[in-house]
Protein backbone atom coordinates (compact mmCIF):
# COMPACT_ATOMS: atom_id res chain seq x y z
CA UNK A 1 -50.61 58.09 85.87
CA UNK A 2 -49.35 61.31 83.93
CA UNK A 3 -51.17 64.72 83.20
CA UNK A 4 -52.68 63.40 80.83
CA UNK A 5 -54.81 60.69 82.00
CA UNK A 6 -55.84 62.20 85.13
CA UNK A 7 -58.95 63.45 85.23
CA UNK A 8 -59.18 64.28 89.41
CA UNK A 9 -56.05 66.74 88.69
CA UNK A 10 -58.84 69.78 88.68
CA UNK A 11 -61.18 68.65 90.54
CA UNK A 12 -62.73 70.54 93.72
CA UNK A 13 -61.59 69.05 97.29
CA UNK A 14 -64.57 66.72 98.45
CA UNK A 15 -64.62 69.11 102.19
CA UNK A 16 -68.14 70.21 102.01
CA UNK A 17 -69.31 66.60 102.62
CA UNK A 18 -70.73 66.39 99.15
CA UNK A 19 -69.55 64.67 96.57
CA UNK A 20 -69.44 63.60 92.10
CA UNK A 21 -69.73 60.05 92.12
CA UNK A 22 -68.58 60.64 88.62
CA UNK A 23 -65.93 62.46 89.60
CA UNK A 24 -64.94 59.51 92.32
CA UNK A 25 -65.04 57.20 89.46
CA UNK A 26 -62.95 58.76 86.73
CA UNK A 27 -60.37 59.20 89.50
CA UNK A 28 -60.09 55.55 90.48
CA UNK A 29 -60.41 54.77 86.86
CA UNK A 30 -57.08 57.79 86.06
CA UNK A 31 -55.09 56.02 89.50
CA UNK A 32 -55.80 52.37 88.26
CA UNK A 33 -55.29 52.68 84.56
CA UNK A 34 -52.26 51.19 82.92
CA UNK A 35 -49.32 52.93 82.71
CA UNK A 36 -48.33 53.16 79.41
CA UNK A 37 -45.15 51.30 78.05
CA UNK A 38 -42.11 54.08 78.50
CA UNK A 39 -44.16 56.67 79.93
CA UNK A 40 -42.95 58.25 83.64
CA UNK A 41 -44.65 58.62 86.38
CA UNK A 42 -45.29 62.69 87.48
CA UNK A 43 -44.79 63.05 91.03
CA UNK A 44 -47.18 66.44 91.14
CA UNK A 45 -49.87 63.98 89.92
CA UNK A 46 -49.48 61.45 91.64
CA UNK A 47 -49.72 63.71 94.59
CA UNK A 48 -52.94 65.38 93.75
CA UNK A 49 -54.59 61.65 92.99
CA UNK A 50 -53.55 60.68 96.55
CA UNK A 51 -55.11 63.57 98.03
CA UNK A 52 -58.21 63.49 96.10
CA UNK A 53 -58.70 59.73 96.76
CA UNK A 54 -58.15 60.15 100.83
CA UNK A 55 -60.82 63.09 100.82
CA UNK A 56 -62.91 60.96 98.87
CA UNK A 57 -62.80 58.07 100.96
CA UNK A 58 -62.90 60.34 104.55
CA UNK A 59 -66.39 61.75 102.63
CA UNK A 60 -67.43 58.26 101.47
CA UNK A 61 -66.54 55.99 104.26
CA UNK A 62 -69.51 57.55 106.79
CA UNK A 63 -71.90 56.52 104.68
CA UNK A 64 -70.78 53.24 103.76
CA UNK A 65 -70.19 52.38 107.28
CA UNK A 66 -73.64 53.07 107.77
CA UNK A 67 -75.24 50.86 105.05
CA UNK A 68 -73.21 48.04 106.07
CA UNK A 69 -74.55 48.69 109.50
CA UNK A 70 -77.62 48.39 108.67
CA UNK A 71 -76.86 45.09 106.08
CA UNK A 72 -74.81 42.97 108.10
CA UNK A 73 -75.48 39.58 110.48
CA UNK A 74 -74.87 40.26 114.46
CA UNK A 75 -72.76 37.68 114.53
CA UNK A 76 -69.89 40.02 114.15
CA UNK A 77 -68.21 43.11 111.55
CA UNK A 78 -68.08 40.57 108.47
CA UNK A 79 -65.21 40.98 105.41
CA UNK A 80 -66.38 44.14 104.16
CA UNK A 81 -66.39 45.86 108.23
CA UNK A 82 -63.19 44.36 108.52
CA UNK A 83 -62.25 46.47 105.53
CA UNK A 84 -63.97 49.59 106.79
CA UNK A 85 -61.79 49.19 110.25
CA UNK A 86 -58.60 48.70 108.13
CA UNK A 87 -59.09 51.65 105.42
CA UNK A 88 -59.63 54.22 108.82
CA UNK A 89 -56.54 53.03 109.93
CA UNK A 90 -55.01 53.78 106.94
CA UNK A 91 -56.84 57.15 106.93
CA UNK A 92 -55.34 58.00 109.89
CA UNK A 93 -51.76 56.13 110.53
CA UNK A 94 -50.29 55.51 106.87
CA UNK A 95 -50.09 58.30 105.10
CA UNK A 96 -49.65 58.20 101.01
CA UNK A 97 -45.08 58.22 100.52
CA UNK A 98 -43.84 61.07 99.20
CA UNK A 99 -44.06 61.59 95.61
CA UNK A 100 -41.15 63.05 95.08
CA UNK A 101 -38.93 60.78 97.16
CA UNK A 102 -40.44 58.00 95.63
CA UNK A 103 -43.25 58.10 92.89
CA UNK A 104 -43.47 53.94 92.59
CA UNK A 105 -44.62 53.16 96.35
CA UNK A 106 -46.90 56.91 96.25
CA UNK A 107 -48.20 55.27 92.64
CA UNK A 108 -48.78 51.75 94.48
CA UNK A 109 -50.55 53.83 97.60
CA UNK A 110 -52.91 55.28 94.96
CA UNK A 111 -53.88 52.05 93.44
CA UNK A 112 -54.56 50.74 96.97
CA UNK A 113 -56.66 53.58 97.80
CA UNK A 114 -58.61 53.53 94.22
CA UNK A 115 -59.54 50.01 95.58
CA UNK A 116 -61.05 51.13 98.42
CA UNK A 117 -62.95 53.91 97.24
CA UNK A 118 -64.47 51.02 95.09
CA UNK A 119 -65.62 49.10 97.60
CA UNK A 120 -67.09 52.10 99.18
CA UNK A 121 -68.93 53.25 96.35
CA UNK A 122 -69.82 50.02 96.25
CA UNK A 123 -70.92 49.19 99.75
CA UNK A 124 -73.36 52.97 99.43
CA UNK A 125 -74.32 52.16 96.31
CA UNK A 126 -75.32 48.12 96.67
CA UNK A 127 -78.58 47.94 97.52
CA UNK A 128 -79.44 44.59 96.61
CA UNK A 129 -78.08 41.88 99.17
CA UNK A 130 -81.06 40.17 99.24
CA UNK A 131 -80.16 38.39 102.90
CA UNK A 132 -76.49 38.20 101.87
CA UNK A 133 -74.70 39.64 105.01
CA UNK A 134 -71.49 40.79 104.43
């Protein structure tokens, strides 16, 4: 993830409660894309994608709590509220490593966090479960 390939270095903080889905996208898309061969990782970028993808999954994860809510069985939280329960923790107790200490394991945080925006987008944006409880 360099300057280049990071399209969530500019964007506006997701704060206000509203958010680009677009924008959510081309940032997973910038934090999961390939690195490519002999290219370095920038630790200023890597920071911004880390704090772009938290406030994006602090706005999204309301809201996706909410449709699974209103989706799943009552015979308990299922996989994906297992997954909601585990990305607050992370929201709150493990914090993305210091860039500039050490880019690799901030990089890796990124990656981890791209995934769960994804299955929140995924989890507002599924409508179609059909009786499938998750």
């Amino acid at each position: 993830m360099n300057a280049a390939n990071n399209p969530s270095a500019g964007a506006t903080p997701a704060a206000s409660g509203e958010l680009d889905v677009d924008r959510v996208r081309q940032a997973i898309a910038a934090a999961l894309a390939p690195l490519p061969v002999g290219d370095r990782l920038d630790p200023a970028v890597v920071t911004t994608t880390a704090q772009r993808l938290a406030e994006y999954a602090q706005v999204l994860l309301p809201y996706a709590a909410a449709a699974h809510g209103t989706r799943r069985s009552s015979r308990g939280p299922g996989l994906a509220g297992h997954g909601l329960t585990h990305l607050r923790y992370r929201l709150t107790h493990a914090d993305c490593p210091d860039a500039r200490t050490d880019v690799a394991a901030a990089h890796v945080w990124c990656q981890e966090m791209a995934r769960s925006c994804q299955m929140l987008l995924g989890l507002v944006s599924d409508n179609s479960q059909d009786g499938v409880t998750t």
